[in-house]
Protein backbone atom coordinates (compact mmCIF):
# COMPACT_ATOMS: atom_id res chain seq x y z
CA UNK A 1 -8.38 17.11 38.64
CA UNK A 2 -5.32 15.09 36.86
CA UNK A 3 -5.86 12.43 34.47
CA UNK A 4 -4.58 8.84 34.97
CA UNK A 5 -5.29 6.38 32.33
CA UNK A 6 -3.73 3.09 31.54
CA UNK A 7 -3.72 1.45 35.14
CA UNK A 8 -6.70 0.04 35.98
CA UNK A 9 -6.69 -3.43 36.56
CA UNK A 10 -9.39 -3.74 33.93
CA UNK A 11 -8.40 -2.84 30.35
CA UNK A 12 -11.60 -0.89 29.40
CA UNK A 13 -9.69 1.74 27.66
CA UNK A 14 -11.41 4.70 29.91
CA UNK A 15 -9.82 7.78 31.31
CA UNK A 16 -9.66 8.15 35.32
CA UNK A 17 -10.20 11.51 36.27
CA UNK A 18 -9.07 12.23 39.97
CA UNK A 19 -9.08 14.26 42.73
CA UNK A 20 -5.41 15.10 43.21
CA UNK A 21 -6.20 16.68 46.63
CA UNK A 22 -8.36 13.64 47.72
CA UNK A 23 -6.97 10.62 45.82
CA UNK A 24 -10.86 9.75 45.22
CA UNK A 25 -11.79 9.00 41.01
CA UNK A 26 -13.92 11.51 40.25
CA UNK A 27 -14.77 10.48 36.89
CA UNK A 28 -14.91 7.51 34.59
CA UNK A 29 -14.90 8.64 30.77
CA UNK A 30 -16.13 6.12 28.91
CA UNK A 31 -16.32 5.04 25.03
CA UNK A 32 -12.69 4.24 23.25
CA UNK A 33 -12.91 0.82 22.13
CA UNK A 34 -8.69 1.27 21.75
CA UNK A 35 -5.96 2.05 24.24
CA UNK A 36 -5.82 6.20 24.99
CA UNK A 37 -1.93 7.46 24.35
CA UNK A 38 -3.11 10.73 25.04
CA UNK A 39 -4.73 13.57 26.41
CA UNK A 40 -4.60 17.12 27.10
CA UNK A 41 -6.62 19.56 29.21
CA UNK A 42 -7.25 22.76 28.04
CA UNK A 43 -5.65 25.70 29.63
CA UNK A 44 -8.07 26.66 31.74
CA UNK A 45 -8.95 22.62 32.55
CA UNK A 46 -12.46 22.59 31.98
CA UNK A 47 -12.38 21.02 28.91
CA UNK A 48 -10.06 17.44 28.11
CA UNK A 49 -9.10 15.74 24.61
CA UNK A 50 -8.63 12.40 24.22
CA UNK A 51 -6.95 10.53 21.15
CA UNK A 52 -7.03 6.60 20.80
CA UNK A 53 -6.36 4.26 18.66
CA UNK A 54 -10.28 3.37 17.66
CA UNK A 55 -9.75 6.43 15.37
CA UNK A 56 -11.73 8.84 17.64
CA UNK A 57 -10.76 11.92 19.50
CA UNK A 58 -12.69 12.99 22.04
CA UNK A 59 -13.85 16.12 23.72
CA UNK A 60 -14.74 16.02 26.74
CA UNK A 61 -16.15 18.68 29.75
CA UNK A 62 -13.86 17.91 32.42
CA UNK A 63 -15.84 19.28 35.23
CA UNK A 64 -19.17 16.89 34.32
CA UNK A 65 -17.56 13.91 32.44
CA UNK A 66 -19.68 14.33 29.37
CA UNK A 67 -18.62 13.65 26.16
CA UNK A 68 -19.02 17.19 23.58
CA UNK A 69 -17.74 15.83 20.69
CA UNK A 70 -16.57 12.57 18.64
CA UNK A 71 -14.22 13.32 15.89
CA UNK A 72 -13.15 10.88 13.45
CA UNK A 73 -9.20 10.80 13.04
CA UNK A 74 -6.56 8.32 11.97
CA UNK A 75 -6.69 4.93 13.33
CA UNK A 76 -2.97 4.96 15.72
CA UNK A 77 -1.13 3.66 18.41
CA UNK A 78 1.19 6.87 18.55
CA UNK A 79 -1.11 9.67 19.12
CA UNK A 80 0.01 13.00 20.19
CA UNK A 81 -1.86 16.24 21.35
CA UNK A 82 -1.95 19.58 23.06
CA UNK A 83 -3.67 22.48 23.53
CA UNK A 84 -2.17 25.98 22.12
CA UNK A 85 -1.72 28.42 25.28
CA UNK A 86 -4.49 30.60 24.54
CA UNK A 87 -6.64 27.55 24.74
CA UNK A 88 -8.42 27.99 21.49
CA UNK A 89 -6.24 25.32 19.35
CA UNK A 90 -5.40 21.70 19.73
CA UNK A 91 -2.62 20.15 17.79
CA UNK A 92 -2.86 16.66 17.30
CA UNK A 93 -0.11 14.42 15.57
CA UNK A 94 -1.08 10.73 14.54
CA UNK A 95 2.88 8.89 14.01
CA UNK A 96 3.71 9.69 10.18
CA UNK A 97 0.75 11.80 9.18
CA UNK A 98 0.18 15.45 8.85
CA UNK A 99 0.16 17.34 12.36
CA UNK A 100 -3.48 18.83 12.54
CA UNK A 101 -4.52 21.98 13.81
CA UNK A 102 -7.81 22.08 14.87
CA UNK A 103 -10.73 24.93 16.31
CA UNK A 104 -10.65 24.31 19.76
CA UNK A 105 -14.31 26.44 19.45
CA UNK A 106 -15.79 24.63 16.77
CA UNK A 107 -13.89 21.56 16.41
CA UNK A 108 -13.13 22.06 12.57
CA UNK A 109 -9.60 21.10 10.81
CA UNK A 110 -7.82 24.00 10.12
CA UNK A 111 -4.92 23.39 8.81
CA UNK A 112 -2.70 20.30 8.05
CA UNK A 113 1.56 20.45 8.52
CA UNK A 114 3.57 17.48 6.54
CA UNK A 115 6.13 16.37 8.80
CA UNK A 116 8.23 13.40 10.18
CA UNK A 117 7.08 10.31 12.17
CA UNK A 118 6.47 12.60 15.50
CA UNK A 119 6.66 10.84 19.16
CA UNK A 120 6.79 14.08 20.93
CA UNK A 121 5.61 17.76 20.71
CA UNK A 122 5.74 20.92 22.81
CA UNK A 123 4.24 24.41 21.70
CA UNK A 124 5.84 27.64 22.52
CA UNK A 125 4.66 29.72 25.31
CA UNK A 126 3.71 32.52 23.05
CA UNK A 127 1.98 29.97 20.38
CA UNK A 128 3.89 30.94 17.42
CA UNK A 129 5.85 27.99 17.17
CA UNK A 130 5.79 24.35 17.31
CA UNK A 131 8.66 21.71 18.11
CA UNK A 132 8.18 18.33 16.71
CA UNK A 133 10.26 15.51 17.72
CA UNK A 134 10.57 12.17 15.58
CA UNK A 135 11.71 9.00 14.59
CA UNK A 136 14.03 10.29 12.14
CA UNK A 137 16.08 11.87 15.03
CA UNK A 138 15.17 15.01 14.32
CA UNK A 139 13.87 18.00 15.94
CA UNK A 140 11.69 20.55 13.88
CA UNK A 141 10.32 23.92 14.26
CA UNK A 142 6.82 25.01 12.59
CA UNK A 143 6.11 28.67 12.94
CA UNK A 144 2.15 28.02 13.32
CA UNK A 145 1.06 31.58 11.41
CA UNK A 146 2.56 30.56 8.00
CA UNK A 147 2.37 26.76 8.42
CA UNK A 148 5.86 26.16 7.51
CA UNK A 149 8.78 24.18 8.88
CA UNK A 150 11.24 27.00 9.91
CA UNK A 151 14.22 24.49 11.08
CA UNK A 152 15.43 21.07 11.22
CA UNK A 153 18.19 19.22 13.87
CA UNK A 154 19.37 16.14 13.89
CA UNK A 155 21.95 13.98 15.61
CA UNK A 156 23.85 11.03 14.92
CA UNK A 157 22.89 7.45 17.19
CA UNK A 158 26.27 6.32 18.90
C-alpha cells in the first residue's frame, strides 16, 4: 500500500491508504480533527504513524486500518517523522521543539534531542546518526547512541 493524504475533495483530515497496484483506496484512517503533515510506515509496512496538528500521533496497523495507539504530542503544523531502519524507533520532530525518540514496541519517550526549528529529517542507513535540517539554514548531525549533536553546516541566503 502507499499513503496519500491531503487530496480528497473533502477536508476530513483522514489518511488514504491505496492499492498502488490497483489504484483502488483500501483504507480510510479516520480520527485527526487537524491536517496530517506526516506519516511514516514502518520498515517492514505493517505498521503506519501519523502526526497532526490536533496534538495526536497515531499508530496505526496498516494491513487492517485500526488504530493501536493515540499519543498525546505537541499541538503543530510542521510535524516530522520516521522510522529508524531496524524498525524499532520512530523519530518525531514538532518545528522548534525537542526531536523525540520514541519505542516503536511500547510506544514510550525515550529520549528528547534540543535542536533547531527542523522542516526536514533523514536517518542513516545504519541508524547511528540523524540529519536535521532547519529554518536556521542549517544542517545538523545527532549521533543517536550518545544523544548529542556531532556537527553543524550552514550556508549563507543569496
Amino acid at each position: 500500500s502507499c499513503a496519500h493524504w491531503g487530496s480528497s475533495p473533502v477536508s476530513d483530515h483522514s489518511v488514504r491508504l491505496w492499492n498502488w497496484r490497483s489504484g483502488r483506496l483500501e483504507k480510510v484512517l479516520a480520527g485527526h480533527t487537524y491536517g496530517v503533515p506526516t506519516l511514516a510506515f514502518s520498515p517492514r509496512g505493517d505498521t503506519l504513524v501519523t502526526a497532526s496538528g490536533d496534538g495526536t500521533m497515531r499508530v496505526w496497523d496498516s494491513s487492517r486500518g485500526k488504530e493501536l495507539h493515540r499519543i498525546e504530542i505537541a499541538k503543530h503544523d510542521h510535524q516530522r517523522a520516521t522510522f529508524s531502519p531496524d524498525g524499532r524507533g520512530l523519530i518525531l520532530a514538532s518545528g522548534g521543539r525537542p526531536v523525540q525518540f520514541w519505542d516503536a514496541t511500547t510506544w514510550k519517550l525515550r529520549f528528547q534531542l534540543p535542536t533547531h526549528n527542523v522542516r526536514s529529517m533523514a536517518i542513516s542507513s545504519d541508524g547511528a546518526v540523524l540529519a536535521t535540517g532547519g529554518d536556521d539554514d542549517t544542517v545538523r548531525l545527532h549521533r543517536i547512541a550518545t544523544h548529542e549533536e556531532v556537527q553543524e553546516t550552514g550556508w549563507e541566503r543569496p
